[in-house]
N, C-alpha and C. Protein backbone atom coordinates (compact mmCIF):
# COMPACT_ATOMS: atom_id res chain seq x y z
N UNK A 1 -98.99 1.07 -118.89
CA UNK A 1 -99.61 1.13 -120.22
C UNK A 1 -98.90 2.21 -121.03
N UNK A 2 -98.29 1.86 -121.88
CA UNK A 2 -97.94 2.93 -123.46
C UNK A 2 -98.79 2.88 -124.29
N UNK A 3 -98.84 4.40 -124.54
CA UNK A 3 -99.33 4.64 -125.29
C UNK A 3 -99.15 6.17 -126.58
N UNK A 4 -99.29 6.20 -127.53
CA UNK A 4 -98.81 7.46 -128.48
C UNK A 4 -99.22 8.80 -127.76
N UNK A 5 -98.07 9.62 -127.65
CA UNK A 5 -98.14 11.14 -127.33
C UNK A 5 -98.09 11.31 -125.59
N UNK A 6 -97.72 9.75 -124.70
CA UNK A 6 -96.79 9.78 -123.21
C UNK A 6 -95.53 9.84 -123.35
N UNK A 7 -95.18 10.90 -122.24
CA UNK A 7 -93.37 10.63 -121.73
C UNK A 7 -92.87 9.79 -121.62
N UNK A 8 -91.79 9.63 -122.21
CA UNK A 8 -91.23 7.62 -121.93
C UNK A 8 -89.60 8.91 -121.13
N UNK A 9 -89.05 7.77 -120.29
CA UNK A 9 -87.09 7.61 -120.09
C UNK A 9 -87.10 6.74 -120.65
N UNK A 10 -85.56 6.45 -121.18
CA UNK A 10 -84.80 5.72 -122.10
C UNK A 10 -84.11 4.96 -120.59
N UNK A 11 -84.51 3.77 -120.37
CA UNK A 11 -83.24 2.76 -119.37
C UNK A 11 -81.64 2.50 -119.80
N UNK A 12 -82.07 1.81 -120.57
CA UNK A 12 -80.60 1.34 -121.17
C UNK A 12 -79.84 1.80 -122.78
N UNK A 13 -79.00 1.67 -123.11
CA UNK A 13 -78.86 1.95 -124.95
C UNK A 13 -77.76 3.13 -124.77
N UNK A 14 -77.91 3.80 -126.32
CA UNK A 14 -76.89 5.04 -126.27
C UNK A 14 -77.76 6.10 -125.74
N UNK A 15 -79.15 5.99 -125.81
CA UNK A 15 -79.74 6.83 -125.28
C UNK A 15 -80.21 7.18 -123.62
N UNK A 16 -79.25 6.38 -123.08
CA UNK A 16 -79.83 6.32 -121.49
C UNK A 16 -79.99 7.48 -120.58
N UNK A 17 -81.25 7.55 -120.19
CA UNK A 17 -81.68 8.59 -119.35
C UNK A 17 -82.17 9.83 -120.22
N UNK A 18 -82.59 9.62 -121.24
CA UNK A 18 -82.93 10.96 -122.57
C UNK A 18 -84.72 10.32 -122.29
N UNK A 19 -84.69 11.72 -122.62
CA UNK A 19 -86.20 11.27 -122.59
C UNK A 19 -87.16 12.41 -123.67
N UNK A 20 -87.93 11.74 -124.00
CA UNK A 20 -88.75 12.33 -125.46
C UNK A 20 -90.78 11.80 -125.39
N UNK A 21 -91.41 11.92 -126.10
CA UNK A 21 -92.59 11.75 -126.69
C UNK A 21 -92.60 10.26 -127.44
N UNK A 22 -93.70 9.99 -127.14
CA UNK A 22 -93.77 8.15 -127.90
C UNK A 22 -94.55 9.31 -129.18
N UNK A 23 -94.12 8.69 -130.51
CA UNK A 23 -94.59 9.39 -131.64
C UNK A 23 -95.44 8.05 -132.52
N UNK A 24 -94.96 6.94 -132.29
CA UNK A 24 -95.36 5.60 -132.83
C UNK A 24 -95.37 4.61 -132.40
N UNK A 25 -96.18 3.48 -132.12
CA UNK A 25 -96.15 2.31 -131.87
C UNK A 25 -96.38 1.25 -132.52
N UNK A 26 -95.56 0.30 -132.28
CA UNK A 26 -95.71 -0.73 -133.13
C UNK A 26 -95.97 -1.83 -132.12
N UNK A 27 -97.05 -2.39 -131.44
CA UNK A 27 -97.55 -3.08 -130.64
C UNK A 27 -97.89 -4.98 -130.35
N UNK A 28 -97.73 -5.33 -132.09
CA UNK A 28 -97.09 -6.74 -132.30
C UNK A 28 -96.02 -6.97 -132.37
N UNK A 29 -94.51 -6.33 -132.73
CA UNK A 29 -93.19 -6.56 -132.23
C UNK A 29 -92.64 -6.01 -130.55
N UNK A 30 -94.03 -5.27 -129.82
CA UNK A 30 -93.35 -4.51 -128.86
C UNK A 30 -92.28 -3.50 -129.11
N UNK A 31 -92.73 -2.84 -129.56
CA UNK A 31 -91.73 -1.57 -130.04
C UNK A 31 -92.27 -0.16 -130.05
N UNK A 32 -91.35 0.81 -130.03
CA UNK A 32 -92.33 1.92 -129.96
C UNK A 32 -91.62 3.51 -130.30
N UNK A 33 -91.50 4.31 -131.17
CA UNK A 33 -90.66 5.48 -131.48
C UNK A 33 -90.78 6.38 -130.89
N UNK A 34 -89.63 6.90 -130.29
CA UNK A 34 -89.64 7.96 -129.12
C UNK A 34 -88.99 9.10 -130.01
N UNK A 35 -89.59 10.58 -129.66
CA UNK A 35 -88.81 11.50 -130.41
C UNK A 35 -87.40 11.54 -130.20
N UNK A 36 -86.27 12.23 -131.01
CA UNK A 36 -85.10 12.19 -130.66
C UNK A 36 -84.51 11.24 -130.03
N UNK A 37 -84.67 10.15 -130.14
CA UNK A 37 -84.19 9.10 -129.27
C UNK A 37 -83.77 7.77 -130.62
N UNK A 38 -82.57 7.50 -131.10
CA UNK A 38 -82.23 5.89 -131.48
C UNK A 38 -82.25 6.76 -132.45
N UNK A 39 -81.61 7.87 -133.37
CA UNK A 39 -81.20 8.12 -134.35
C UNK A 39 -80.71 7.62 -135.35
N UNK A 40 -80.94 6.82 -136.37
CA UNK A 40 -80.61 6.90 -137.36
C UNK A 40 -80.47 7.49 -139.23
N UNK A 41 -79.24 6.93 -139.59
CA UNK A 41 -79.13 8.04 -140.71
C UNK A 41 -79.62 6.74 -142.00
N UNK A 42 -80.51 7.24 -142.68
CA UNK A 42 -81.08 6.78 -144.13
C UNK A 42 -80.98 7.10 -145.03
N UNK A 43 -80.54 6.13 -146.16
CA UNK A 43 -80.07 6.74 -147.54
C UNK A 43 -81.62 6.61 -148.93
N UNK A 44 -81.80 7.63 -149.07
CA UNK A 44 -82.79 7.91 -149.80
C UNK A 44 -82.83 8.10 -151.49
N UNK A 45 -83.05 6.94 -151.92
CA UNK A 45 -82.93 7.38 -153.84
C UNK A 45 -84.06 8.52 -154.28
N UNK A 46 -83.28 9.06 -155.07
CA UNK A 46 -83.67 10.31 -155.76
C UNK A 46 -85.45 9.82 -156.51
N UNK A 47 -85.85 10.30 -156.90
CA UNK A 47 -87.73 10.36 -157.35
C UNK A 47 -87.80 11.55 -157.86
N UNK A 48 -88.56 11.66 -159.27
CA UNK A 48 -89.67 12.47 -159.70
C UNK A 48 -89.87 13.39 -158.42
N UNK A 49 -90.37 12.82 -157.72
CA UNK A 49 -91.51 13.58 -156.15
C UNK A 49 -89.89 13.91 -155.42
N UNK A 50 -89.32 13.42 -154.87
CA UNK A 50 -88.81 13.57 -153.95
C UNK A 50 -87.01 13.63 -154.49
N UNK A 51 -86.08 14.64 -153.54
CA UNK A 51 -84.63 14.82 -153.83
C UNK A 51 -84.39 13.94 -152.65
N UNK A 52 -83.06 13.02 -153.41
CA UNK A 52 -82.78 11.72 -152.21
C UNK A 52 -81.54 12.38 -151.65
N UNK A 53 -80.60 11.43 -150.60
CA UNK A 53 -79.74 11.98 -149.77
C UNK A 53 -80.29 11.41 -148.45
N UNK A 54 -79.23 11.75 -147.46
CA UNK A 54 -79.18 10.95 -146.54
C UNK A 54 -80.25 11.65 -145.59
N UNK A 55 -80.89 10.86 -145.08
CA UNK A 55 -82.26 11.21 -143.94
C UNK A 55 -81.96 10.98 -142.34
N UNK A 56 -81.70 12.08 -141.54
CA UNK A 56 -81.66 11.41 -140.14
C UNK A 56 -83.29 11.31 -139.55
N UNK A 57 -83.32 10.27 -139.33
CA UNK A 57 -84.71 10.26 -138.13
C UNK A 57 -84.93 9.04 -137.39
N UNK A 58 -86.09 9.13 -136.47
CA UNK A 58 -85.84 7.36 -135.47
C UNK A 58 -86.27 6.51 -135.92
N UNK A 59 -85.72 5.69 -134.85
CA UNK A 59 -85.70 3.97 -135.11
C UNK A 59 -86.37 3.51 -133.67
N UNK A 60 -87.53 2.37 -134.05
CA UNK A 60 -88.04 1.97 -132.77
C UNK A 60 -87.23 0.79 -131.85
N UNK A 61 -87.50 1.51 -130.70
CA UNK A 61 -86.61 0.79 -129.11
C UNK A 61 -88.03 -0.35 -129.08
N UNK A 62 -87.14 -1.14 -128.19
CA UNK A 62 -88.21 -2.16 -127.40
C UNK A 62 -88.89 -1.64 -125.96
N UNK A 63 -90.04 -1.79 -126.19
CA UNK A 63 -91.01 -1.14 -124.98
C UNK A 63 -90.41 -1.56 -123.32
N UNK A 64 -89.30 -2.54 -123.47
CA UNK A 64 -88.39 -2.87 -121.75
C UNK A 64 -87.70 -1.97 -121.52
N UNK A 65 -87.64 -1.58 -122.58
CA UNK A 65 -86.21 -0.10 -122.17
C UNK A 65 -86.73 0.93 -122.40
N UNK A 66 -87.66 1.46 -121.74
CA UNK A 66 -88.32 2.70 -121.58
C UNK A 66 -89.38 2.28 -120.18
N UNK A 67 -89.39 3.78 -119.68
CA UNK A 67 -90.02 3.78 -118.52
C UNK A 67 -91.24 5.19 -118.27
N UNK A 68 -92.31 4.83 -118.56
CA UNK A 68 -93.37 6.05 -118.25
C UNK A 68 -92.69 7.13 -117.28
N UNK A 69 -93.00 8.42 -117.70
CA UNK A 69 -92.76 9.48 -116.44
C UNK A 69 -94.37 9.98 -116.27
N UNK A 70 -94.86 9.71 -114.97
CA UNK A 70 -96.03 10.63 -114.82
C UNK A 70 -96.25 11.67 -115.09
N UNK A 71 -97.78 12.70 -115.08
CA UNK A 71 -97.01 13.70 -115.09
C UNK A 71 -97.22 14.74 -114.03
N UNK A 72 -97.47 13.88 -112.82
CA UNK A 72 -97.21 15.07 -111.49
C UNK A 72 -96.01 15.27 -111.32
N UNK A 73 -95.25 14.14 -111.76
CA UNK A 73 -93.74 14.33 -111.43
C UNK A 73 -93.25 15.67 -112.25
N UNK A 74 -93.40 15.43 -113.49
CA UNK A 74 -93.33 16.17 -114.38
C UNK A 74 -93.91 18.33 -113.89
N UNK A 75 -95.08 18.15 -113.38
CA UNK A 75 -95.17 19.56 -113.16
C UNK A 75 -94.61 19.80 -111.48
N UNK A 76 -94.26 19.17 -110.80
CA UNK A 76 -93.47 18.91 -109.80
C UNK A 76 -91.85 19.73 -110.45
N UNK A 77 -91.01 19.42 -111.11
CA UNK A 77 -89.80 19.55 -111.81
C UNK A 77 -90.07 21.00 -112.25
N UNK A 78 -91.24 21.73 -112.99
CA UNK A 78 -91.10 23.02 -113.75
C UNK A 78 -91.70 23.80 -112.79
């Protein structure tokens, strides 16, 4: 089960074996945003509110290519 704010590993991609925080899910495409993980760069038009320019931040993986880390394992390691 995934779910927002568990440890995911990254299986396969440029990100393989990185591992981060699920920050979002998107649960009718099967998808799901892991921190630091599937970087991309976004180009942002300028606004009243907001100065545009290019934005790095993520892009959602498919929930097959990620793998829960428990977290006994986890205090096991520190």
């Amino acid at each position: 089960m995934i779910k927002k704010g568990l440890k995911v590993k990254v299986l396969t991609g440029k990100d393989k074996n990185k591992e981060g925080d699920i920050i979002e899910l998107d649960r009718k495409n099967n998808r799901a945003k892991v921190k630091g993980i599937n970087m991309i760069k976004k180009h942002i038009k300028t606004t009243k509110e907001k100065k545009g320019g290019i934005v790095t931040k993520e892009n959602f993986v498919h929930i097959s290519n990620l793998k829960s880390i428990s977290q006994n394992k986890n205090e096991i390691k520190k």
